[in-house]
Protein backbone atom coordinates (compact mmCIF):
# COMPACT_ATOMS: atom_id res chain seq x y z
CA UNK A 1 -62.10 -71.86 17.23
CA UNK A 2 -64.44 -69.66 15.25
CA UNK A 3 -67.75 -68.39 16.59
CA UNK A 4 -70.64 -66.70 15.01
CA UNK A 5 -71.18 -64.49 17.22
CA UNK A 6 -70.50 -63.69 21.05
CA UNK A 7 -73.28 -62.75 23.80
CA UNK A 8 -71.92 -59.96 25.63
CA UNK A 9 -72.08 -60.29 29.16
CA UNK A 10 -72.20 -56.94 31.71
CA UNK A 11 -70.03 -56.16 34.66
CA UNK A 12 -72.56 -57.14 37.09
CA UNK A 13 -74.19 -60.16 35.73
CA UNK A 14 -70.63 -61.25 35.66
CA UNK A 15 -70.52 -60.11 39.51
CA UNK A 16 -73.70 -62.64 40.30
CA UNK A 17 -72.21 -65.63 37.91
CA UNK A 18 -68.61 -65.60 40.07
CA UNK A 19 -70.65 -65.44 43.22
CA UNK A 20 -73.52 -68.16 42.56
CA UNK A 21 -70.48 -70.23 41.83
CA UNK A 22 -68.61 -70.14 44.48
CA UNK A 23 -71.59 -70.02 46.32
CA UNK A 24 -71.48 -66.40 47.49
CA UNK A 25 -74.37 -64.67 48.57
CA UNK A 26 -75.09 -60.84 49.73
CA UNK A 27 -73.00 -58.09 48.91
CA UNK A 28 -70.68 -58.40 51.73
CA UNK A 29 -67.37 -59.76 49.51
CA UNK A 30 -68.27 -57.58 46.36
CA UNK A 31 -65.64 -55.61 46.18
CA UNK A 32 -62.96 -58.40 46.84
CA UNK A 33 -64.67 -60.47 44.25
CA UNK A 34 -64.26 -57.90 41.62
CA UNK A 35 -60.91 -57.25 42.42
CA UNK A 36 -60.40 -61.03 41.53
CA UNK A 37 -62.46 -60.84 38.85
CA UNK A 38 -60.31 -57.93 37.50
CA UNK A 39 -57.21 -59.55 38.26
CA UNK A 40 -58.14 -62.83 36.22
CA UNK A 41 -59.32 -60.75 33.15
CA UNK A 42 -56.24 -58.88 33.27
CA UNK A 43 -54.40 -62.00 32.94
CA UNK A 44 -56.54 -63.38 29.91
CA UNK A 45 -55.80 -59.77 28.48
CA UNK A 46 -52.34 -59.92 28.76
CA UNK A 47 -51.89 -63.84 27.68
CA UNK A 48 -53.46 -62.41 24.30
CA UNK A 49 -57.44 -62.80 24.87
CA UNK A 50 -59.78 -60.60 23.04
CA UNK A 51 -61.75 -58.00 24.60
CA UNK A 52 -64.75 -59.15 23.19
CA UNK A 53 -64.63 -62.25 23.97
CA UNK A 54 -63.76 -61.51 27.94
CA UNK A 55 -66.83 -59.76 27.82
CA UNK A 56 -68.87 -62.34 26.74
CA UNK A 57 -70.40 -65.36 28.71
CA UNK A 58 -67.91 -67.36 26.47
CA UNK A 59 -65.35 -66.60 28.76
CA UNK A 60 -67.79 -66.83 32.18
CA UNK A 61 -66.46 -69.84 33.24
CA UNK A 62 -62.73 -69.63 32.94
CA UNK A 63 -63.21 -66.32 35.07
CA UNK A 64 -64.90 -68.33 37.69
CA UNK A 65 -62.35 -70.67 37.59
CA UNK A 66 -59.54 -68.15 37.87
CA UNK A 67 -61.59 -66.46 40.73
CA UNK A 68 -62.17 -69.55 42.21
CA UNK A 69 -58.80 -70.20 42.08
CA UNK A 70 -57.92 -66.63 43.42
CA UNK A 71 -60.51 -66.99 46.52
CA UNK A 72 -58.92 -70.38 47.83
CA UNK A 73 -55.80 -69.65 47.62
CA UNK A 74 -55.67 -69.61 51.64
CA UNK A 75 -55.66 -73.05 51.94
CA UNK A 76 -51.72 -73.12 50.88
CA UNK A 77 -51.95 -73.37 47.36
CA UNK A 78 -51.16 -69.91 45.77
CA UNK A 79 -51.17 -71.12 41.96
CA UNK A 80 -53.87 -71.33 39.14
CA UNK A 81 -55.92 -74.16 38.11
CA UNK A 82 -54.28 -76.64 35.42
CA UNK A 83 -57.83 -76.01 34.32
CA UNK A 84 -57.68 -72.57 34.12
CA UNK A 85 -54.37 -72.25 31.75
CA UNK A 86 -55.85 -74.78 29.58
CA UNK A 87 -59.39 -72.64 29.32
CA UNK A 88 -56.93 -69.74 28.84
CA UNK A 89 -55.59 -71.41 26.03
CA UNK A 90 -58.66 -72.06 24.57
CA UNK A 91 -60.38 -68.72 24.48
CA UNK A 92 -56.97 -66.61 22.72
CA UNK A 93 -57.71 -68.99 19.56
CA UNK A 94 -61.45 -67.59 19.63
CA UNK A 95 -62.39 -65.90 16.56
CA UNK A 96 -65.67 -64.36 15.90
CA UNK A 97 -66.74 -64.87 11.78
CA UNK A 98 -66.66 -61.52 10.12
CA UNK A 99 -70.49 -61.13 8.77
């Protein structure tokens, strides 16, 4: 997929996003959230997504997910979301259109 252009998004609006979604509030998990939230992006680094598009809101939602995925895992089920590897997917064919 090609883009014209990609909205940056900063470390702590990213924070807030993560947290309204899992419906977080406070300050109290912060730091475990971010771990998580580093943790995911690390992942989408290393499967071959661009840094500029993991720091945009394009990729928001598929850190979410991986957080998401990340902050349940107590419940028995240590693995990533189907949905997450296929947003994964997704964002490495992202490429923004060269002005």
């Amino acid at each position: 997929m090609t883009v014209e252009s990609l909205n940056i998004i900063t470390d702590a609006e990213l924070l807030e996003t993560v947290k309204a979604t899992l419906n977080v509030t406070g300050d109290h998990f912060n730091a475990t959230l971010q771990l998580y939230i580093e943790e995911v992006k690390g992942y989408l680094a290393s499967a071959g997504v661009r840094a500029e598009v993991l720091n945009s809101t394009l990729a928001v939602g598929c850190i979410a997910r991986g957080v998401a995925d990340l902050w349940n895992y107590g419940n028995g089920d240590t693995k990533l979301s189907d949905y997450f590897y296929q947003r994964a997917d997704g964002l490495r064919s992202v490429e923004v259109k060269a002005e």
